[in-house]
Structures are given as structure tokens and as C-alpha cells.
Protein backbone atom coordinates (compact mmCIF):
# COMPACT_ATOMS: atom_id res chain seq x y z
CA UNK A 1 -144.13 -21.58 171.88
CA UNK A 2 -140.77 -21.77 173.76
CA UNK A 3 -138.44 -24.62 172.91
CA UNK A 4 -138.74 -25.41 177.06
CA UNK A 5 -142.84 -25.49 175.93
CA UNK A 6 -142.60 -27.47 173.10
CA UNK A 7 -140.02 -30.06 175.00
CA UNK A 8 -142.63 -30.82 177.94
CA UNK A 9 -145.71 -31.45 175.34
CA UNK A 10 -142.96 -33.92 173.62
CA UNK A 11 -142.22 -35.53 176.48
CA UNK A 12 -145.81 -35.80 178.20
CA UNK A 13 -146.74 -37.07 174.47
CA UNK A 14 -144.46 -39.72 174.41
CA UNK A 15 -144.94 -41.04 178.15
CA UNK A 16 -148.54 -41.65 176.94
CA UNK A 17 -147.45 -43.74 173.69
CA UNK A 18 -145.58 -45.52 176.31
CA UNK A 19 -148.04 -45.76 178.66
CA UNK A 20 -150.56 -47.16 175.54
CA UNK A 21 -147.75 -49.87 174.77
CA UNK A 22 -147.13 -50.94 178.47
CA UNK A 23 -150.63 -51.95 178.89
CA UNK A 24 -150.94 -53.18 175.23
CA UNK A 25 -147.79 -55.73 176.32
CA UNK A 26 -149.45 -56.45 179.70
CA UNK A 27 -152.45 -57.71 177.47
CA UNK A 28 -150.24 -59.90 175.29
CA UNK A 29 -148.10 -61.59 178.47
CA UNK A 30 -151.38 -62.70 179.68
CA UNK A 31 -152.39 -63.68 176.38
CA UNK A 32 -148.96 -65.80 176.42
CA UNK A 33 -149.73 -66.95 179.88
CA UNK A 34 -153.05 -68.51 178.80
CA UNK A 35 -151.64 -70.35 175.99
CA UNK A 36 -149.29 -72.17 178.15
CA UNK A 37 -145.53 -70.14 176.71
CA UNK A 38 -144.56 -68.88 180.26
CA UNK A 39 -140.94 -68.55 179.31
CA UNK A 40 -142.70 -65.85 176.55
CA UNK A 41 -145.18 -64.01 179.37
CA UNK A 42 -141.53 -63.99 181.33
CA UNK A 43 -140.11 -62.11 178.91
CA UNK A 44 -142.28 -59.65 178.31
CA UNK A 45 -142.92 -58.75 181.64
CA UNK A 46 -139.11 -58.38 181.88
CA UNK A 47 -139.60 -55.81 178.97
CA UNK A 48 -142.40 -54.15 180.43
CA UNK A 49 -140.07 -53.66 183.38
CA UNK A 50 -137.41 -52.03 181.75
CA UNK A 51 -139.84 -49.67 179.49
CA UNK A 52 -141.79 -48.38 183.02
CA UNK A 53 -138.41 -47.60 184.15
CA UNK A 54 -137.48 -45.81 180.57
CA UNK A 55 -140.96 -43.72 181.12
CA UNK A 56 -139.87 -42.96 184.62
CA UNK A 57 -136.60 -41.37 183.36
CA UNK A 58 -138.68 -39.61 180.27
CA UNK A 59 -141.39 -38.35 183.75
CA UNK A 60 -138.53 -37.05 185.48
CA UNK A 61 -137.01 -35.27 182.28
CA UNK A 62 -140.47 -33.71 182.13
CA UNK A 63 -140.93 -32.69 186.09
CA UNK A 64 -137.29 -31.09 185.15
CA UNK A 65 -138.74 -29.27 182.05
CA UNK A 66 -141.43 -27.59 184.37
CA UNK A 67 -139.62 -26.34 187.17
């Protein structure tokens, strides 16, 4: 396996983790929602923004690995 190889399984590996925490977060600002701590549900969703957009950059570092 090619170090090109073994970077794209990395990098489809790790947008899946992220993928698993994003919804996992999701879950929890809900959670926060329901228990009346908006400013908490707030922030989180402010994080979950900021970690789609880190996954979008890791996608893109991947689509560039393939081509």
C-alpha cells in the first residue's frame, strides 16, 4: 500500500469518527434544549458548525488524494 493509499483510508477513517461525533453532539444540544440550558444547545451547535466545516476541509483533502 502506497503512502497516497494509506492517506485516503486515513482520511475517509477519520471523516467517519467525525461524522459519529457530529451526530453524537446533535443528540446532546437537544438533550440541552430539553432541559431548558439554551445558551448550552447554542453552543454546541456553534461547535458542530465549525467541526462540519473541519470534515469538509478533511473531504476535500481526500477528493485531492484520489485524483
Amino acid at each position: 500500500m502506497t503512502d497516497k493509499d494509506k492517506l485516503a483510508h486515513i482520511l475517509h477513517h477519520w471523516i467517519e469518527h467525525i461524522e459519529a461525533h457530529i451526530e453524537e453532539y446533535r443528540k446532546w444540544a437537544i438533550t440541552a434544549e430539553k432541559e431548558g440550558m439554551k445558551e448550552v444547545n447554542k453552543n454546541i451547535m456553534e461547535a458542530i458548525k465549525g467541526v462540519e466545516e473541519a470534515n469538509a476541509s478533511l473531504n476535500n483533502a481526500m477528493n485531492a488524494v484520489k485524483q
